[in-house]
C-alpha atoms as a PDB file:
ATOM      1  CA  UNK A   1       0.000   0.000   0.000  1.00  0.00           C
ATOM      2  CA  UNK A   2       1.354   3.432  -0.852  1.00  0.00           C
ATOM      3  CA  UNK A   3       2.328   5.761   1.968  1.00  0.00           C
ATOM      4  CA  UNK A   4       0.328   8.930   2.209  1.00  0.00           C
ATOM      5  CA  UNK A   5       2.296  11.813   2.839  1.00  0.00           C
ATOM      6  CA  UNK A   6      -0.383  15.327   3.748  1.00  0.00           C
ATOM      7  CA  UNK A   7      -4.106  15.434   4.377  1.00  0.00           C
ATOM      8  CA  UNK A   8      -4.655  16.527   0.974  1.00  0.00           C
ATOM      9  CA  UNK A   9      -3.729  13.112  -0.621  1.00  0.00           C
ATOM     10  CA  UNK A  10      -5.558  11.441   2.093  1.00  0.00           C
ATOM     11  CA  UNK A  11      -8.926  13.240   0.940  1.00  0.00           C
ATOM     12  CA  UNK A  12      -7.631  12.812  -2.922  1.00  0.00           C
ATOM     13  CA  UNK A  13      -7.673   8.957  -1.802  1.00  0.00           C
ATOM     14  CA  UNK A  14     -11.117   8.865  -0.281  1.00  0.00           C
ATOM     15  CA  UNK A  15     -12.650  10.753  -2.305  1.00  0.00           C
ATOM     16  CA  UNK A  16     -11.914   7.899  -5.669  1.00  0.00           C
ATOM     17  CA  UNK A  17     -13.992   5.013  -3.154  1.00  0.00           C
ATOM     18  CA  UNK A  18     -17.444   4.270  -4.158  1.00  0.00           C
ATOM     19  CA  UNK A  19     -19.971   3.360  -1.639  1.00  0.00           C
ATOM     20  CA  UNK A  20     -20.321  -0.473  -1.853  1.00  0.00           C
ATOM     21  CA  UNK A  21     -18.857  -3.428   0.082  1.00  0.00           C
ATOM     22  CA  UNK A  22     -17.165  -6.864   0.098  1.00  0.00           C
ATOM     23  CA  UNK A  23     -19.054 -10.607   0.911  1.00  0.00           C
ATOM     24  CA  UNK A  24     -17.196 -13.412   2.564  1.00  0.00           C
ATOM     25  CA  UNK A  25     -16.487 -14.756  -0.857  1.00  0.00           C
ATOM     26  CA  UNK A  26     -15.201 -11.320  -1.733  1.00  0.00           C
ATOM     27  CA  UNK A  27     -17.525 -10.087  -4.574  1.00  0.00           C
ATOM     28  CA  UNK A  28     -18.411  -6.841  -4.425  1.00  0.00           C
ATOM     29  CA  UNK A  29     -22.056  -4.856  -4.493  1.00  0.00           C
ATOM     30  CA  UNK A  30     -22.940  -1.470  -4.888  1.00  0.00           C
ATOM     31  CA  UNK A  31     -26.091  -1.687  -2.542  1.00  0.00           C
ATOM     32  CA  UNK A  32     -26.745  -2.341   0.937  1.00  0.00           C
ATOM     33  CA  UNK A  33     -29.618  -4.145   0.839  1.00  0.00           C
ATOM     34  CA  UNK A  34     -29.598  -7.858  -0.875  1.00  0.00           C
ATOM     35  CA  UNK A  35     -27.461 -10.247   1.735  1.00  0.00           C
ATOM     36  CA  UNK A  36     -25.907  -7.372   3.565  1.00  0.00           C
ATOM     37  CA  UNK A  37     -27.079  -8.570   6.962  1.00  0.00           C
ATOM     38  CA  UNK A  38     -25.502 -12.038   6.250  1.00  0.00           C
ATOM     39  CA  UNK A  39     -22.871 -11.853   3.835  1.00  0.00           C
ATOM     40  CA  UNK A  40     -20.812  -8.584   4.603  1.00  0.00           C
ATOM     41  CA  UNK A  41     -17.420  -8.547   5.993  1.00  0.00           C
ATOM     42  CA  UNK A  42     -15.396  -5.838   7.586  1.00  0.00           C
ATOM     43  CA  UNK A  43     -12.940  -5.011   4.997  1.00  0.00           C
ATOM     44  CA  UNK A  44      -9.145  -3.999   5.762  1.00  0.00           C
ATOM     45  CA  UNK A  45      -7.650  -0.796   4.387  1.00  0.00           C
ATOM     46  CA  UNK A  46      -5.498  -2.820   1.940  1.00  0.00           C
ATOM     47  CA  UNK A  47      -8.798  -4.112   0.601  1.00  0.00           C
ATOM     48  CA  UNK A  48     -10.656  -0.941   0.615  1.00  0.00           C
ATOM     49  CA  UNK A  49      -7.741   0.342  -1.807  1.00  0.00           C
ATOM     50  CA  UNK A  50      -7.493  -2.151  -4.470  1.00  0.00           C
ATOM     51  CA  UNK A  51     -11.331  -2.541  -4.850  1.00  0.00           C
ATOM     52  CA  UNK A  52     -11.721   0.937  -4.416  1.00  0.00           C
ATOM     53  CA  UNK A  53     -14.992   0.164  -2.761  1.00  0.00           C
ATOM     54  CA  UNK A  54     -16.346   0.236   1.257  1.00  0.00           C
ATOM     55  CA  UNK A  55     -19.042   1.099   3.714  1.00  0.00           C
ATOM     56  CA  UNK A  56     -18.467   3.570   6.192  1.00  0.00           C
ATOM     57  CA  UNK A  57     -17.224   0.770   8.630  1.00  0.00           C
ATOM     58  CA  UNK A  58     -14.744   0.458   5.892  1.00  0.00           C
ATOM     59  CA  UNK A  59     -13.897   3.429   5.140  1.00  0.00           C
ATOM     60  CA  UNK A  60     -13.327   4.342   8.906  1.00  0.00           C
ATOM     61  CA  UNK A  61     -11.027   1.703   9.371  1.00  0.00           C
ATOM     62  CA  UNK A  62      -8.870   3.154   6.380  1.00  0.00           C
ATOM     63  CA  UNK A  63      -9.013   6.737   7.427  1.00  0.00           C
ATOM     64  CA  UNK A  64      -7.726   5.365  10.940  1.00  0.00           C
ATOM     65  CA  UNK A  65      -4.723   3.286   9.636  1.00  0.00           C
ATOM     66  CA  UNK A  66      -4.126   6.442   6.786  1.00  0.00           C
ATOM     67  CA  UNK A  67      -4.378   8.925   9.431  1.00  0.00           C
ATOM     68  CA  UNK A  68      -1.798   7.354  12.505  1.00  0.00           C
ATOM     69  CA  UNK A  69       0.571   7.218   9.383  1.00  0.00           C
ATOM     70  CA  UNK A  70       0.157  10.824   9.274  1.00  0.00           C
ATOM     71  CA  UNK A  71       1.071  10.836  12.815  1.00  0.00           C
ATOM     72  CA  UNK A  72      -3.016  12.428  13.514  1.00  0.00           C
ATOM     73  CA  UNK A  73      -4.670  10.825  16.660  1.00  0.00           C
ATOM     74  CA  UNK A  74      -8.017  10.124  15.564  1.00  0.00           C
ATOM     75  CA  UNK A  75     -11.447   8.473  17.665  1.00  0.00           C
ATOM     76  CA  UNK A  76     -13.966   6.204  15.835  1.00  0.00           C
ATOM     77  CA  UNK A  77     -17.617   6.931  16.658  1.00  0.00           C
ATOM     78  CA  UNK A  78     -20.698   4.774  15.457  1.00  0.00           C
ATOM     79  CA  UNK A  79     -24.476   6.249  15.746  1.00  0.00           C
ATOM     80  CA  UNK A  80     -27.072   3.797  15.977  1.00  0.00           C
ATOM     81  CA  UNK A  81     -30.983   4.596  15.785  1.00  0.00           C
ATOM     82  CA  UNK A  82     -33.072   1.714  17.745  1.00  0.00           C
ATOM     83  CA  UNK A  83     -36.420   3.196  17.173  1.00  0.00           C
ATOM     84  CA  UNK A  84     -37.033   2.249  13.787  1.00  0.00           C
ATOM     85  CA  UNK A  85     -37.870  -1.403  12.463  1.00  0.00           C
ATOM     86  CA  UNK A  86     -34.603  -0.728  10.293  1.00  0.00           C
ATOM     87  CA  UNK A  87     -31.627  -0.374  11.654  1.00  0.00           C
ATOM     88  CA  UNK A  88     -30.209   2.717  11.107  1.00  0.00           C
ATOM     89  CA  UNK A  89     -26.419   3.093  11.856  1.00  0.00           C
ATOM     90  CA  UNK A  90     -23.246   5.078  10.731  1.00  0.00           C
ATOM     91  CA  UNK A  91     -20.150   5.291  11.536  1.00  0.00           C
ATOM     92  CA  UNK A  92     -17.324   8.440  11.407  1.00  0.00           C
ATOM     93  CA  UNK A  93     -14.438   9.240  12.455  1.00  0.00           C
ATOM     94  CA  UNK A  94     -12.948  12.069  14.224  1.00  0.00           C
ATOM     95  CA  UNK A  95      -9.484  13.905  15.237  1.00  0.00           C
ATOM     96  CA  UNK A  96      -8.670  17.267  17.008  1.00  0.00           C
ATOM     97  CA  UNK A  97      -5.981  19.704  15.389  1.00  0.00           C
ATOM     98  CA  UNK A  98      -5.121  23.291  16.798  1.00  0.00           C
ATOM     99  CA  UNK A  99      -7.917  23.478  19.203  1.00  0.00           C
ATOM    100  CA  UNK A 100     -10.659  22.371  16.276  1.00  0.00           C
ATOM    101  CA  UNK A 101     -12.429  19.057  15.781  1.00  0.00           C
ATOM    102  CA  UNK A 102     -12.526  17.576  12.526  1.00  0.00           C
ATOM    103  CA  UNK A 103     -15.448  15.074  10.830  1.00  0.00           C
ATOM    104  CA  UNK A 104     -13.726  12.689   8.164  1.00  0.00           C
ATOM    105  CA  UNK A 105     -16.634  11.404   6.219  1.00  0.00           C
ATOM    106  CA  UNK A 106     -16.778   9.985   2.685  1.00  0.00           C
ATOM    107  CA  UNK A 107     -19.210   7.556   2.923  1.00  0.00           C
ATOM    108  CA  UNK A 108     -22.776   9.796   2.629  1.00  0.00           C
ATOM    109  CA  UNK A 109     -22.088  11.229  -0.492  1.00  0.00           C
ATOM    110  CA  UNK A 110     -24.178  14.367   0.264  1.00  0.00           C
ATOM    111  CA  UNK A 111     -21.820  15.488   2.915  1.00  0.00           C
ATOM    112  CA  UNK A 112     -18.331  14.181   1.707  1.00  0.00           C
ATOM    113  CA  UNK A 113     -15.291  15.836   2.966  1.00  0.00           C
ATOM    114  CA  UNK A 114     -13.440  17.123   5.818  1.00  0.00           C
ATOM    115  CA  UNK A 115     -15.373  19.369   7.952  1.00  0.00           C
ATOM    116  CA  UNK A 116     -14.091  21.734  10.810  1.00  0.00           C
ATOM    117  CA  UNK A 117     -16.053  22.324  14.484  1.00  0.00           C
ATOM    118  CA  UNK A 118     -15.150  24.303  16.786  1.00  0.00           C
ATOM    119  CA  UNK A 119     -16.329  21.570  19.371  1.00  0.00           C
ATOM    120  CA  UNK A 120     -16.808  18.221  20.139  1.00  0.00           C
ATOM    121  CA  UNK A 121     -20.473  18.555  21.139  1.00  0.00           C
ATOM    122  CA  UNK A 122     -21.084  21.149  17.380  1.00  0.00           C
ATOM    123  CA  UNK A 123     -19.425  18.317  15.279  1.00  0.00           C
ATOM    124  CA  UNK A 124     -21.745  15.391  17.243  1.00  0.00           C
ATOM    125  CA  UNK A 125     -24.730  17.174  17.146  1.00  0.00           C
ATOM    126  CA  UNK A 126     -24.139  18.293  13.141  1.00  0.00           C
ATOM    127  CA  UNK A 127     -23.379  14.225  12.678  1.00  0.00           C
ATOM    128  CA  UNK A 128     -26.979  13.766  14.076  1.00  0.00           C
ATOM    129  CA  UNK A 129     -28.863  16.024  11.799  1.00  0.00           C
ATOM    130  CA  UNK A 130     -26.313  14.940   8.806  1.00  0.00           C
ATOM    131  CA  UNK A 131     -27.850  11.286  10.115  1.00  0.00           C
ATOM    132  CA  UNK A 132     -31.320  12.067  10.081  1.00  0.00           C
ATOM    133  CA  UNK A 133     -31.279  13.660   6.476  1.00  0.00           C
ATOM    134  CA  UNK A 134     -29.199  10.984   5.129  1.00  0.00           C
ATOM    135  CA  UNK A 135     -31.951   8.169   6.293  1.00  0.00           C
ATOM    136  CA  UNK A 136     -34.858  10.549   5.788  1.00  0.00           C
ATOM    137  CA  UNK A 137     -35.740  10.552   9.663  1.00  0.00           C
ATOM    138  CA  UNK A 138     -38.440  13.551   9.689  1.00  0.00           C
ATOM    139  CA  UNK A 139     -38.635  12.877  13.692  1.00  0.00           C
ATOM    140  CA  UNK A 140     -36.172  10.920  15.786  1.00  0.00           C
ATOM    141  CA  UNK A 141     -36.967  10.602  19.234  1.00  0.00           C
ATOM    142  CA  UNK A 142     -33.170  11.553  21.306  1.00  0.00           C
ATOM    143  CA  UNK A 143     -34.104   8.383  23.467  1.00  0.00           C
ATOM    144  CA  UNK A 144     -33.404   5.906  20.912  1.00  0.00           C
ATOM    145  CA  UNK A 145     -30.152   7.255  19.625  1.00  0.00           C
ATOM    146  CA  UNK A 146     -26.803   6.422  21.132  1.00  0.00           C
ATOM    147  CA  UNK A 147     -23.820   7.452  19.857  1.00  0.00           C
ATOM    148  CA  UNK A 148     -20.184   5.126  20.755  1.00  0.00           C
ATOM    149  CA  UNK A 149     -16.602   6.389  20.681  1.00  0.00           C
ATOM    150  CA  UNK A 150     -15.552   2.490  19.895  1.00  0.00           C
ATOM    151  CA  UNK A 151     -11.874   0.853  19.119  1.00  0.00           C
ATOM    152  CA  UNK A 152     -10.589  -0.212  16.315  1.00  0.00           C
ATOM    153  CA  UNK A 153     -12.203  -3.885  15.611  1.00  0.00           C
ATOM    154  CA  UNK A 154     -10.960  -6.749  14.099  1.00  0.00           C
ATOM    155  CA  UNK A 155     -11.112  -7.176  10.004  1.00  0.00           C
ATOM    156  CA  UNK A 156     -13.491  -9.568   8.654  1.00  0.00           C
ATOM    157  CA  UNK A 157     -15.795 -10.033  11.177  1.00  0.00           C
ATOM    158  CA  UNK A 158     -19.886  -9.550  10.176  1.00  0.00           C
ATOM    159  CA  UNK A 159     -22.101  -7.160  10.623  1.00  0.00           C
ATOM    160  CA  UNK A 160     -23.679  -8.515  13.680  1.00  0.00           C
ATOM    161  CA  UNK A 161     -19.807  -9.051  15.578  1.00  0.00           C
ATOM    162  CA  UNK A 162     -19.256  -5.764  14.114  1.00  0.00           C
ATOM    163  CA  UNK A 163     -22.319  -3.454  15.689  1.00  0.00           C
ATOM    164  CA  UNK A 164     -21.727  -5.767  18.892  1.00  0.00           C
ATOM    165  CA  UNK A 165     -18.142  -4.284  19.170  1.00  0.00           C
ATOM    166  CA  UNK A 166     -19.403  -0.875  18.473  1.00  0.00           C
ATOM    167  CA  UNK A 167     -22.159  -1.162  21.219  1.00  0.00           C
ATOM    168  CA  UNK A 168     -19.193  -2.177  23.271  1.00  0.00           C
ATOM    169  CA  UNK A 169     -17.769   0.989  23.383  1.00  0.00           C
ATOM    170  CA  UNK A 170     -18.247   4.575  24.865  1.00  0.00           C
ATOM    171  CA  UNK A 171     -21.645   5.613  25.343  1.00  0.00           C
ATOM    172  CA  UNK A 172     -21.602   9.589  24.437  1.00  0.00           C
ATOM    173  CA  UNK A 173     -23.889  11.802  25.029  1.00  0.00           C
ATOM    174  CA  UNK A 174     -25.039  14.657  23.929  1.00  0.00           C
END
């Protein structure tokens, strides 16, 4: 894998994945929805790369390994919705620079990017309304949302061992 050397390559990088993800046969889809639940595998950055292709549990797990290259301390944080039927989730990843809080997301495609807070709390609370649009949530009940500050997890595990290591994590609040 090559070596990224500034932030601006980093983005360059991410911004080239599509939105798909990788089975436990390794084929690749461009939707969610047929045999997601079952089939999907947490990809590792290497993979992400050459297949050009991830969720956002993906594409977190690259932006952390591409990121501790570049010597940038960065937090993981997964947003889960348990009010709906569906289960609405997301994951994004953060890191602090010169007394600002940056949101590294390029899995929504409406809000792709890296975007600058000037808190912790402004950059969670825009990640909940970025959530809600995203999924079309017209009312979300704050009861049934948790947000978790989680660690890095281990590759190719599914999607249930995956949301269970989340849900192990830090509950936030906001």
């Amino acid at each position: 894998m090559e070596q990224i050397t500034n932030l601006e390559e980093f983005s360059k990088t991410l911004e080239n994945i599509k939105y798909g993800w990788l089975d436990i046969n390794k084929n690749i889809y461009y939707t969610d929805e047929k045999g997601f639940k079952k089939k999907y595998t947490l990809s590792t950055p290497e993979e992400v790369l050459s297949n050009q292709v991830g969720t956002c549990y993906d594409l977190v797990e690259l932006e952390r390994h591409e990121l501790k290259n570049l010597n940038i301390k960065a937090n993981s944080y997964f947003m889960i919705y348990y009010e709906s039927k569906r289960n609405y989730n997301h994951t994004f990843l953060v890191y602090e620079a010169n007394e600002k809080f940056y949101w590294v997301e390029y899995a929504l495609e409406h809000y792709r990017g890296i975007h600058e807070y000037d808190s912790l709390f402004d950059l969670l609370t825009s990640a909940r309304e970025e959530f809600k649009k995203s999924y079309g949530i017209k009312y979300m009940d704050l009861d049934y949302l948790c947000i978790y500050k989680y660690k890095k997890p281990k590759f190719h595990i599914g999607l249930k061992d995956f949301i269970k290591h989340c849900e192990n994590g830090e509950n936030v609040i906001i």
